[in-house]
Protein backbone atom coordinates (compact mmCIF):
# COMPACT_ATOMS: atom_id res chain seq x y z
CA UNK A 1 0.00 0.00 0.00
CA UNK A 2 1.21 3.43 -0.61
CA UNK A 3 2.38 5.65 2.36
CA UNK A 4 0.68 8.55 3.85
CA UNK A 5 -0.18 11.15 0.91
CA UNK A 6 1.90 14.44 1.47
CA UNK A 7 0.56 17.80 1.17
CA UNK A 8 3.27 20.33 0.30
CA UNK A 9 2.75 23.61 0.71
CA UNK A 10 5.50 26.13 -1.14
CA UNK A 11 5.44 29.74 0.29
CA UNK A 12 4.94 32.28 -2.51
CA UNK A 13 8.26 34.23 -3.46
CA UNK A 14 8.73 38.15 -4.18
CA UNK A 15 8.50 38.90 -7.84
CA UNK A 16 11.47 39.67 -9.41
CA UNK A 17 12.42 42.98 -10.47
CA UNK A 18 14.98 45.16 -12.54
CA UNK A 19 14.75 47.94 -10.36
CA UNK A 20 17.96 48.26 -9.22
CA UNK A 21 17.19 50.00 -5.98
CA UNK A 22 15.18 46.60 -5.58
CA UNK A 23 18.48 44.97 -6.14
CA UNK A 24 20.48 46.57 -3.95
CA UNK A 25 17.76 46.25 -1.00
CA UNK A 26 17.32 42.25 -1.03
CA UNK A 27 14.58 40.68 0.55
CA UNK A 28 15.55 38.48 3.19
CA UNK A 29 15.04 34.67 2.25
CA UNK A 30 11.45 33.38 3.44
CA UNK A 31 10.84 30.42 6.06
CA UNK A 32 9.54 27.32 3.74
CA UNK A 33 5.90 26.50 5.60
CA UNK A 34 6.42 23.01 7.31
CA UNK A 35 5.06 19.83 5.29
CA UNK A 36 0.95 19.07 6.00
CA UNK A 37 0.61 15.74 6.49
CA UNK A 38 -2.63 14.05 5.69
CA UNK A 39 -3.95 11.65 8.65
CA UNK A 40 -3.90 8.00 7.92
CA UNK A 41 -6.78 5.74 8.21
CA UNK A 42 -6.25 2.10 10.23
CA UNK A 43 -8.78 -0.20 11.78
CA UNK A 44 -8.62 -2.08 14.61
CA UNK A 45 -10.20 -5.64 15.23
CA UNK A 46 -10.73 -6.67 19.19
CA UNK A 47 -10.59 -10.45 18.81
CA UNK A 48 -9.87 -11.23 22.02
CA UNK A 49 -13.91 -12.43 23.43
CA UNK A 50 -15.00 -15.85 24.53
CA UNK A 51 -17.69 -15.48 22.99
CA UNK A 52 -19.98 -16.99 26.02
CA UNK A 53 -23.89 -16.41 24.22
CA UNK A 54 -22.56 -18.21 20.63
CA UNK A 55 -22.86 -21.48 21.72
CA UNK A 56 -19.61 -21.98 19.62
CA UNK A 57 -17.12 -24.77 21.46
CA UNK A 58 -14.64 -22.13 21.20
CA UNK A 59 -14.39 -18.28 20.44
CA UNK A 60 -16.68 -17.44 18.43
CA UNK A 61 -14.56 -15.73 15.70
CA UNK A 62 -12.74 -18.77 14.79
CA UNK A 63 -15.91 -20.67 13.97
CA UNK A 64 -15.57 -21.52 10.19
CA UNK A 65 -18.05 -19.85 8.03
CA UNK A 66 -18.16 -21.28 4.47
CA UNK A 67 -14.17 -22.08 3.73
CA UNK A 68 -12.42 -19.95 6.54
CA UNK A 69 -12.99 -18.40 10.09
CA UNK A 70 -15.27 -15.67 10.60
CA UNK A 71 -12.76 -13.89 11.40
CA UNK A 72 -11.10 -13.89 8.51
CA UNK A 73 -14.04 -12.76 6.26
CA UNK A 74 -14.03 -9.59 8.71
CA UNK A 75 -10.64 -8.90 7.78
CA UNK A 76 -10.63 -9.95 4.17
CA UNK A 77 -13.62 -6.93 3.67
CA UNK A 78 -11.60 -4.71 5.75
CA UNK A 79 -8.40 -5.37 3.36
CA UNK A 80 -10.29 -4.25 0.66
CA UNK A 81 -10.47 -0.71 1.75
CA UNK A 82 -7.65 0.62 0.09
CA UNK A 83 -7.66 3.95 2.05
CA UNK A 84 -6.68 1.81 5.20
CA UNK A 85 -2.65 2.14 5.88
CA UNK A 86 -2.87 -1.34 8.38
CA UNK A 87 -5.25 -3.30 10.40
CA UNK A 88 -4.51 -3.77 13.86
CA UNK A 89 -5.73 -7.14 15.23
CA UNK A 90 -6.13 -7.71 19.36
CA UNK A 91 -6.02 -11.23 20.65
CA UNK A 92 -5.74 -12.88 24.38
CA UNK A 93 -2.22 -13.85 25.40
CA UNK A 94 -1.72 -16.87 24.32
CA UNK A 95 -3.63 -17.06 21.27
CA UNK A 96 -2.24 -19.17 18.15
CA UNK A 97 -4.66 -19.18 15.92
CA UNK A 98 -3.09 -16.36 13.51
CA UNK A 99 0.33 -18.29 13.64
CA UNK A 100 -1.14 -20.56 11.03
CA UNK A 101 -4.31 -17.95 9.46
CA UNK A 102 -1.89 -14.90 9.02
CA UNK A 103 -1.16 -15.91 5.26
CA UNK A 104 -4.70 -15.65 4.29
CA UNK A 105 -5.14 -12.26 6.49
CA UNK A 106 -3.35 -9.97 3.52
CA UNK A 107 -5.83 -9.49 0.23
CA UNK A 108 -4.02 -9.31 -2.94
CA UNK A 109 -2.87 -5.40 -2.75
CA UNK A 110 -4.96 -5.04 0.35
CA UNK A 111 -4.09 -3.11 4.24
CA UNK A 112 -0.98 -5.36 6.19
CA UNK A 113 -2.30 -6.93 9.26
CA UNK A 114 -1.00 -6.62 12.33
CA UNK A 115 -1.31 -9.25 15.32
CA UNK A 116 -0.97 -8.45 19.05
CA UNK A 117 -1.17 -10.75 22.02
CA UNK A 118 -2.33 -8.14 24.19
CA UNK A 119 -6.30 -8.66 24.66
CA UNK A 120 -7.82 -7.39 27.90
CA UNK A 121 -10.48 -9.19 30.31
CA UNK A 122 -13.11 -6.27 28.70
CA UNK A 123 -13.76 -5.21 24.81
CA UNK A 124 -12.83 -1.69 26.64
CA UNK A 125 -9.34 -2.95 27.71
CA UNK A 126 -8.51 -4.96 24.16
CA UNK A 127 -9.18 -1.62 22.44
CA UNK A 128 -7.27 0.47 24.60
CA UNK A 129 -4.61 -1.75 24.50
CA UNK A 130 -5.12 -2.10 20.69
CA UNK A 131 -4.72 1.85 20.51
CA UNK A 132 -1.25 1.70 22.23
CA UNK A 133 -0.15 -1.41 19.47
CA UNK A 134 -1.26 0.52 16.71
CA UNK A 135 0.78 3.82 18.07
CA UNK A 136 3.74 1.49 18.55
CA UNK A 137 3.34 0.36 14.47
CA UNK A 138 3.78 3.83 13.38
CA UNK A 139 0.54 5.19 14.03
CA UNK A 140 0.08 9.11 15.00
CA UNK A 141 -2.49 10.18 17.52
CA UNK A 142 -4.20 12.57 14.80
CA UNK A 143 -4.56 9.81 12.63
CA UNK A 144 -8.26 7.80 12.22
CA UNK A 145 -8.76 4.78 13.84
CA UNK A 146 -11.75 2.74 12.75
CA UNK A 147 -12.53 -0.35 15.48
CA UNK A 148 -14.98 -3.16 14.05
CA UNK A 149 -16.37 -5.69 16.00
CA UNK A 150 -14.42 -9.48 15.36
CA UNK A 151 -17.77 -10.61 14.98
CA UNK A 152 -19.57 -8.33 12.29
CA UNK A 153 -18.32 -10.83 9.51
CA UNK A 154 -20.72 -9.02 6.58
CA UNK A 155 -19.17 -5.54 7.17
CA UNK A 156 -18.45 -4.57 3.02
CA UNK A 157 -15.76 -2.39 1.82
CA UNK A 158 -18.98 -0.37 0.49
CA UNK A 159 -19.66 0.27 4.52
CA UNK A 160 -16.47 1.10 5.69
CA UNK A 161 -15.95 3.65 2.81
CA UNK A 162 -19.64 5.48 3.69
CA UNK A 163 -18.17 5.73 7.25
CA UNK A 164 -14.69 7.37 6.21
CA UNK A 165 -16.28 9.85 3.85
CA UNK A 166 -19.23 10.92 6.21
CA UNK A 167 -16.20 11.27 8.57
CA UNK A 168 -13.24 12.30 7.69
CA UNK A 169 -13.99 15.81 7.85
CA UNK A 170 -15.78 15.85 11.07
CA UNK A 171 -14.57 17.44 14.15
CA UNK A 172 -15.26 14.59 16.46
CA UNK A 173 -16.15 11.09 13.99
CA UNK A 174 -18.85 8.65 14.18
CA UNK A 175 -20.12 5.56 13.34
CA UNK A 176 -22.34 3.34 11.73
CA UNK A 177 -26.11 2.67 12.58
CA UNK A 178 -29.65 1.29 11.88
CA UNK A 179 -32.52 3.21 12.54
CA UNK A 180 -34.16 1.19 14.81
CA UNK A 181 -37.27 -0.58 12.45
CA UNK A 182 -39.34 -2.41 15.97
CA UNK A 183 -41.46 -1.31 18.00
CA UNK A 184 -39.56 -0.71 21.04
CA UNK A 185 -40.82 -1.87 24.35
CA UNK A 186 -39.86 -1.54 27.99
CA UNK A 187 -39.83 -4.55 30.19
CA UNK A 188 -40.93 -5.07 33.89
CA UNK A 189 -41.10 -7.98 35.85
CA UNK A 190 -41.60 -9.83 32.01
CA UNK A 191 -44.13 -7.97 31.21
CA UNK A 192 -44.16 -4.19 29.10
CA UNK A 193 -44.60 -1.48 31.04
CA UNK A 194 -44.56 0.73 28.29
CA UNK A 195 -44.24 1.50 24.38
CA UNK A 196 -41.15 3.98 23.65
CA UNK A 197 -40.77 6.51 20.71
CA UNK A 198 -38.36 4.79 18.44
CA UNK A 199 -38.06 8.06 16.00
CA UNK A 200 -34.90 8.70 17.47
CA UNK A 201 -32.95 5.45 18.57
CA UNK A 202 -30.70 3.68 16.44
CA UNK A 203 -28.70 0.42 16.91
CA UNK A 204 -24.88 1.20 17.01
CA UNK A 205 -22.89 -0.99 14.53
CA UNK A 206 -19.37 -0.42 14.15
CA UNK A 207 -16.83 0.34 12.11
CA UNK A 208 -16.40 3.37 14.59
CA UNK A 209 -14.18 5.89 13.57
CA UNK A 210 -12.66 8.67 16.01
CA UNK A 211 -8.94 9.88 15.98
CA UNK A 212 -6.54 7.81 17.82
CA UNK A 213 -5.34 10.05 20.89
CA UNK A 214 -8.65 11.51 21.14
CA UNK A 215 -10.34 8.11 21.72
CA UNK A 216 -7.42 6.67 23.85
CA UNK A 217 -7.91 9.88 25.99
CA UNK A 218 -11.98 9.29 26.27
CA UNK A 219 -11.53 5.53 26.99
CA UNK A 220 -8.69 6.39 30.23
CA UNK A 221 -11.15 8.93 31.37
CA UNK A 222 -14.79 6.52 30.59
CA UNK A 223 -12.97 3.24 32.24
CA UNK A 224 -14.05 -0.65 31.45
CA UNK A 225 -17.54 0.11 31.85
CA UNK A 226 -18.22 1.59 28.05
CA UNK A 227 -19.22 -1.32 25.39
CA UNK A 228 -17.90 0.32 22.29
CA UNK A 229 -16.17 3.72 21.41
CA UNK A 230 -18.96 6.19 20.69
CA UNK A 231 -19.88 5.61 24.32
CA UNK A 232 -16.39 6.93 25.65
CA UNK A 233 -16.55 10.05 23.44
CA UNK A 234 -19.92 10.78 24.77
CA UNK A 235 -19.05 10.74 27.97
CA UNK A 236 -16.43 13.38 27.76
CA UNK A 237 -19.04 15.53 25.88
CA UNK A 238 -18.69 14.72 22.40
CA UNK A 239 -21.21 13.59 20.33
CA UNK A 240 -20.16 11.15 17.08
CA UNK A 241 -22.03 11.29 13.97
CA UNK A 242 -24.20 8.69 12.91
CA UNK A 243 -23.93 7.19 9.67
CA UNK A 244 -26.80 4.74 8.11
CA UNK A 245 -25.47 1.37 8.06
CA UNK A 246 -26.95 -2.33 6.99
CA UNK A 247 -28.86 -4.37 8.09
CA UNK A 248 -26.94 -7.41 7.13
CA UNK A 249 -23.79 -5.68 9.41
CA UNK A 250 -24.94 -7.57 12.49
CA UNK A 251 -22.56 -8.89 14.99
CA UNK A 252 -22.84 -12.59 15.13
CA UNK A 253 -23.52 -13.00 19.08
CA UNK A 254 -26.10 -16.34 19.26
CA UNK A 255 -26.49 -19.64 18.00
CA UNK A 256 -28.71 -18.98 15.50
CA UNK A 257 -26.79 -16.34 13.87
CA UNK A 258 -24.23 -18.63 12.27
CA UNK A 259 -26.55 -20.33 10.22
CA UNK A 260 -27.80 -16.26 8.69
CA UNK A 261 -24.51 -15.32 8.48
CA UNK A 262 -23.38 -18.32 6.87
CA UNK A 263 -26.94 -17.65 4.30
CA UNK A 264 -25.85 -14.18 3.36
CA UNK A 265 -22.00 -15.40 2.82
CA UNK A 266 -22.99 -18.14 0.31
CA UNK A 267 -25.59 -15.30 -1.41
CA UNK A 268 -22.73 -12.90 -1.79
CA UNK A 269 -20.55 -15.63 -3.23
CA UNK A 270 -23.11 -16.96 -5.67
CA UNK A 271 -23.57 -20.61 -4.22
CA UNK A 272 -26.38 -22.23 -2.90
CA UNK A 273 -26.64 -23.38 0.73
C-alpha cells in the first residue's frame, strides 16, 4: 500500500524585479511552511472475546463460516479498503490461531495486518490496549482509527468507505447505525410497562471511527464500563455522527446467527446453501 499522501505547501516568493534600488535592498530569504501531512486511516479488530452467548465450542470468531474463520471474512472486507494504511488485530495472550491464518489475512494489494497478544479481560481494555499497538506500528495520535467488532463478519468495503467519507472531515467522527425498524418496548417484571418513541434510537454498529489520541484519551477517562467507542466520546461531551449502516452488518452473538450469516455469505458468493 502506498504511504501517507503528502501535502506540500510552497510559500509564494517576491517577484522579481529590474529595479535596481530593488536589487540593492534584497529581501531576506522566506521560512519554507512546514510539510501538512494528511492523517492515515487504520482499523482495529478486538478479537480477544470468549464469545460466552454463541454457543460456539470455542471463540466465536474462529468458527468456520463457508471455507475460513469468521474472522477472517471480517478482515478480508476490511483489506479491501484501500484507504486503510494497516489493520490492527487484538487477541488474548496466548492465542495461536493467527500463527497458522496470518497468510490468508493480507488481500491481494490489500491493508498489512498486524497481530498483538495483548487482549484485555473487557472489549474496553482490548481496544485500549489495541490503541497503544497501533501507536507502537507507526501510528500518529491525529490519525483515524476505525474499530470493528471481530464478529460483524458481513461488514463490506462499500460500509467502511460510507463511514470514512461521512467522517473524515468531522470534528469529532462517528459511526455506523440502523434506525431502529421495531417497536420498542420496555420490560418489567416480564411484562411491558410501556411502548417507547423509536423516532430517534438507532442500533450502534461499528466500524467506529474517532482519531486515535482523542479516543485513547476518552476511553482512560470513561474506564471498562463503556461497550464500544462512541460511548467513551460521549461521555467526555462529544457527540459522534451517525452514519446509516446495513442491516446485514450484524454482529454474530447467538447460536442462531451462524446459520444467517453463513446464508448471506454463500448469497454474496453466488452458491447455494
Amino acid at each position: 500500500m502506498a504511504g501517507p499522501t503528502m501535502t506540500h505547501t510552497t510559500p509564494i516568493s517576491p517577484a522579481l524585479h529590474s529595479d535596481p534600488a530593488s536589487e540593492a535592498s534584497p529581501q531576506p530569504p522566506s521560512t519554507p511552511e512546514p510539510m501538512a501531512v494528511t492523517p492515515r486511516l487504520w482499523a482495529l479488530v478486538p478479537c480477544a472475546g470468549n464469545g460466552s452467548r454463541s454457543g460456539a465450542a470455542g471463540p466465536k470468531q474462529y468458527t468456520v463460516l463457508g471455507q475460513q474463520a469468521l474472522v477472517l471474512h471480517t478482515l478480508e472486507a476490511l483489506a479491501a479498503v484501500d484507504r486503510l494504511a494497516g489493520i490492527q488485530v487484538v487477541v488474548s495472550a496466548g492465542d495461536r490461531f493467527f500463527d497458522t491464518a496470518a497468510q490468508q489475512c493480507d488481500a491481494p494489494n490489500g491493508a498489512p495486518v498486524f497481530v498483538a497478544d495483548c487482549g484485555g479481560s473487557t472489549r474496553a481494555a482490548s481496544v485500549l490496549n489495541g490503541l497503544s499497538a497501533l501507536l507502537s506500528q507507526g501510528a500518529q495520535p491525529l490519525d483515524w482509527v476505525l474499530v470493528h467488532d471481530a464478529a460483524r463478519c458481513l461488514i463490506t468495503a462499500a460500509d467502511v468507505n460510507r463511514l470514512i467519507d461521512a467522517c473524515k472531515d468531522d470534528p469529532v467522527g462517528g459511526l455506523l447505525g440502523l434506525r431502529l425498524p421495531d417497536t420498542l418496548k420496555q420490560e418489567q417484571g416480564g411484562r411491558v410497562a410501556a411502548t417507547l418513541d423509536r423516532s430517534d434510537k438507532w442500533l450502534a454498529q461499528t466500524p467506529q471511527m474517532f482519531r486515535i489520541g482523542a479516543l485513547q484519551a476518552a476511553y482512560v477517562a470513561a474506564g471498562d464500563a463503556v461497550t464500544d467507542e462512541a460511548s467513551a466520546l460521549e461521555l467526555v461531551g462529544q457527540s459522534p455522527r451517525l452514519v446509516d449502516g446495513s442491516a446485514q452488518n450484524f454482529k454474530v452473538t447467538y447460536p442462531q446467527d451462524f446459520a444467517l450469516a453463513a446464508a448471506v455469505l454463500a448469497a454474496r458468493a453466488g452458491h447455494p446453501l
